[in-house]
N, C-alpha and C. Protein backbone atom coordinates (compact mmCIF):
# COMPACT_ATOMS: atom_id res chain seq x y z
N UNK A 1 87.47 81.67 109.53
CA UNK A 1 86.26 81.05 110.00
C UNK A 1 85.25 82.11 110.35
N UNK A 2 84.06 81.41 110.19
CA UNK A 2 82.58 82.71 110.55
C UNK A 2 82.50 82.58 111.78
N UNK A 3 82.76 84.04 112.60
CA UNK A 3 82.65 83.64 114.36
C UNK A 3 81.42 84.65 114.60
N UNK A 4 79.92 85.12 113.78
CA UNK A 4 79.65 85.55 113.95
C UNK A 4 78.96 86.07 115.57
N UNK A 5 78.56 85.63 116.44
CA UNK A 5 78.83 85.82 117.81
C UNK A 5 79.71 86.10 118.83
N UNK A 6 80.91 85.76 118.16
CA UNK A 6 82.42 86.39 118.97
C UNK A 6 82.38 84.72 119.85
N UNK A 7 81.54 84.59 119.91
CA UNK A 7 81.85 82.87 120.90
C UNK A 7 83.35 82.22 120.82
N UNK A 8 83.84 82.00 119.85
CA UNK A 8 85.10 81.66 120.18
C UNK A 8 86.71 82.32 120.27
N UNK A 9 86.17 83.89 119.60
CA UNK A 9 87.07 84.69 119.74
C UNK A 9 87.02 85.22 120.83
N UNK A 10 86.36 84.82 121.83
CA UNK A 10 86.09 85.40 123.38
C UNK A 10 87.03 84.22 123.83
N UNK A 11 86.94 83.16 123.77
CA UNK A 11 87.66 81.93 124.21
C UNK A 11 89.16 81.90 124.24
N UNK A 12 89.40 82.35 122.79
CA UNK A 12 90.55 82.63 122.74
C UNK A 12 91.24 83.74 122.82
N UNK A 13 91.01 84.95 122.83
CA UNK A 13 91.39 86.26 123.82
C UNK A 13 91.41 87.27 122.60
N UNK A 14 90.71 86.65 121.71
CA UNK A 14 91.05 87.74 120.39
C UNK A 14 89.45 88.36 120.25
N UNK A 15 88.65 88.40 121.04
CA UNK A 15 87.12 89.42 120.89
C UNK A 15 87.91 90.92 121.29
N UNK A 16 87.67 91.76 119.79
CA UNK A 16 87.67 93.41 120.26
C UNK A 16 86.90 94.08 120.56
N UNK A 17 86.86 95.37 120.76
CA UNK A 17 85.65 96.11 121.08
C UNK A 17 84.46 96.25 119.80
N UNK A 18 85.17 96.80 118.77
CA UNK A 18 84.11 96.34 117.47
C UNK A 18 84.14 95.16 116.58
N UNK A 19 85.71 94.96 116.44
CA UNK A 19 85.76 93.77 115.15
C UNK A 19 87.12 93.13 116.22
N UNK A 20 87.29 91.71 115.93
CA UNK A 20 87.74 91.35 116.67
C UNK A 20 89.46 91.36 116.15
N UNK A 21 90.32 90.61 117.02
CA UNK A 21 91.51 91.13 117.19
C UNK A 21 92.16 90.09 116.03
N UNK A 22 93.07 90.26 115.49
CA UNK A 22 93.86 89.36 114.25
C UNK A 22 94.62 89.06 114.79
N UNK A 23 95.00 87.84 115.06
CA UNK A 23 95.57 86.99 115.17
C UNK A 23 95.76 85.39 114.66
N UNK A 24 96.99 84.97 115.25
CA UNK A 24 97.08 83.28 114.20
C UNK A 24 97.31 82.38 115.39
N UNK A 25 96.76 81.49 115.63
CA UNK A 25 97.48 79.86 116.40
C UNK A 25 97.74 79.02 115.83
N UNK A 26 98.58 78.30 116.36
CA UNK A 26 98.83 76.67 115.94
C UNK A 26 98.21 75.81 116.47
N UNK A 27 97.34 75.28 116.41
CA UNK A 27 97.35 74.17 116.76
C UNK A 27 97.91 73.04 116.77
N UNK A 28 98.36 72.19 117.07
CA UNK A 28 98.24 70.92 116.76
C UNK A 28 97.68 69.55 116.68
N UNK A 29 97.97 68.51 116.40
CA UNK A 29 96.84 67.39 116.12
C UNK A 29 95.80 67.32 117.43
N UNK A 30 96.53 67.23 118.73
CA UNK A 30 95.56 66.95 120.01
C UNK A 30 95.09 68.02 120.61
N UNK A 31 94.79 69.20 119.65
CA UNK A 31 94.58 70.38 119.93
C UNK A 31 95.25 71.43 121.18
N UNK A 32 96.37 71.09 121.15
CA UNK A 32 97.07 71.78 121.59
C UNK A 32 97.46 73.23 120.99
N UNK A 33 97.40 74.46 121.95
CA UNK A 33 98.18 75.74 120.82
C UNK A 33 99.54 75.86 120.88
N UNK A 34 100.11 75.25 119.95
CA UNK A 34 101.22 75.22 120.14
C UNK A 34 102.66 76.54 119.66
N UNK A 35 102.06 77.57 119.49
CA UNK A 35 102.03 79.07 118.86
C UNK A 35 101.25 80.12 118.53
N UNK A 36 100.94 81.15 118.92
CA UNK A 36 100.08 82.32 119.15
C UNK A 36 101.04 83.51 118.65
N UNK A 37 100.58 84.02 117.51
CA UNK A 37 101.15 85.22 116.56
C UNK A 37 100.32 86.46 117.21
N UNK A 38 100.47 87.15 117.81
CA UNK A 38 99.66 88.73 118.19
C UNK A 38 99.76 89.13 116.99
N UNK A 39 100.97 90.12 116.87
CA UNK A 39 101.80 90.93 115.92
C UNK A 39 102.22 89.95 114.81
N UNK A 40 101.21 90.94 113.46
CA UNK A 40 101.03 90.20 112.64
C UNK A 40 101.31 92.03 111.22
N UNK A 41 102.02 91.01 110.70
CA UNK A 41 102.56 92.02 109.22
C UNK A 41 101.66 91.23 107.83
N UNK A 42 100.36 91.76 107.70
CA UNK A 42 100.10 90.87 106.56
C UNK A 42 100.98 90.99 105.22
N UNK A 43 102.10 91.96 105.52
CA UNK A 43 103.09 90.95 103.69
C UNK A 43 103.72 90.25 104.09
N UNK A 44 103.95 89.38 105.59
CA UNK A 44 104.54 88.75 105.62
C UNK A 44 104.72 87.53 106.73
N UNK A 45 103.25 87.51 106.98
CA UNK A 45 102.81 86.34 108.12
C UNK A 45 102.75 85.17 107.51
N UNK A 46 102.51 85.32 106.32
CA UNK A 46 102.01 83.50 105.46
C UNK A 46 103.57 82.95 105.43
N UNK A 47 104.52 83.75 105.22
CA UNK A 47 105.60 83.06 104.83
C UNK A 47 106.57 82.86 106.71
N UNK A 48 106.09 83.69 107.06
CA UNK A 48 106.72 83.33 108.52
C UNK A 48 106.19 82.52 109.11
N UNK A 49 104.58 81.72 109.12
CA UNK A 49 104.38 80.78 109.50
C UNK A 49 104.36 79.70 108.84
N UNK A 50 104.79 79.49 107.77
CA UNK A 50 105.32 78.62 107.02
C UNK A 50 107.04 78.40 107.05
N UNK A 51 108.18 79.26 107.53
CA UNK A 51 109.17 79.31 108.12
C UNK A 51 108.89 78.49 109.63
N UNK A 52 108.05 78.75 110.43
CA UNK A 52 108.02 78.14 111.73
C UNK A 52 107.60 76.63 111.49
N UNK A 53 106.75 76.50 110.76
CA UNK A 53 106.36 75.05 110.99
C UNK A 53 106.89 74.02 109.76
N UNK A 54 107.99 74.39 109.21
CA UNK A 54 109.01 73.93 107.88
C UNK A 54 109.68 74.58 107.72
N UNK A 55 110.85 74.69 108.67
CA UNK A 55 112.26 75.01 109.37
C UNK A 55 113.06 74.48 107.97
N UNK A 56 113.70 76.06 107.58
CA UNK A 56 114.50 75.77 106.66
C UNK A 56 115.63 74.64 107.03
N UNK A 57 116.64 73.23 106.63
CA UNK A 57 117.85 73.09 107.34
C UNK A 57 118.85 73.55 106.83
C-alpha cells in the first residue's frame, strides 16, 4: 500500500527513520491483528504466511 505520509505506518509501529520498517500483519475480518511478522526473510515469508494461515494437516 502507498503510505506516502508515514500516517499509518506510525499507527502501526513500523515508521523508520528514513524508509519505513518491513513488516507483515494479519488481520482479520473484524479487524483484528491477529499476527505481526517483525523478522522477515524475503525467500521465504510468502510461503510461511501461507503455512500459518493454511495449516498443513
Amino acid at each position: 500500500m502507498s503510505d506516502s505520509k508515514k500516517e499509518v505506518a506510525k499507527q502501526y509501529g513500523a515508521a523508520g527513520m528514513a524508509w519505513p520498517k518491513r513488516m507483515t500483519f494479519i488481520i482479520d475480518k473484524n479487524g483484528k491483528i491477529e499476527k505481526i511478522y517483525n523478522k522477515l526473510n524475503v525467500n521465504t515469508h510468502a510461503e510461511q504466511i501461507l503455512d500459518d494461515l493454511f495449516p498443513k494437516k
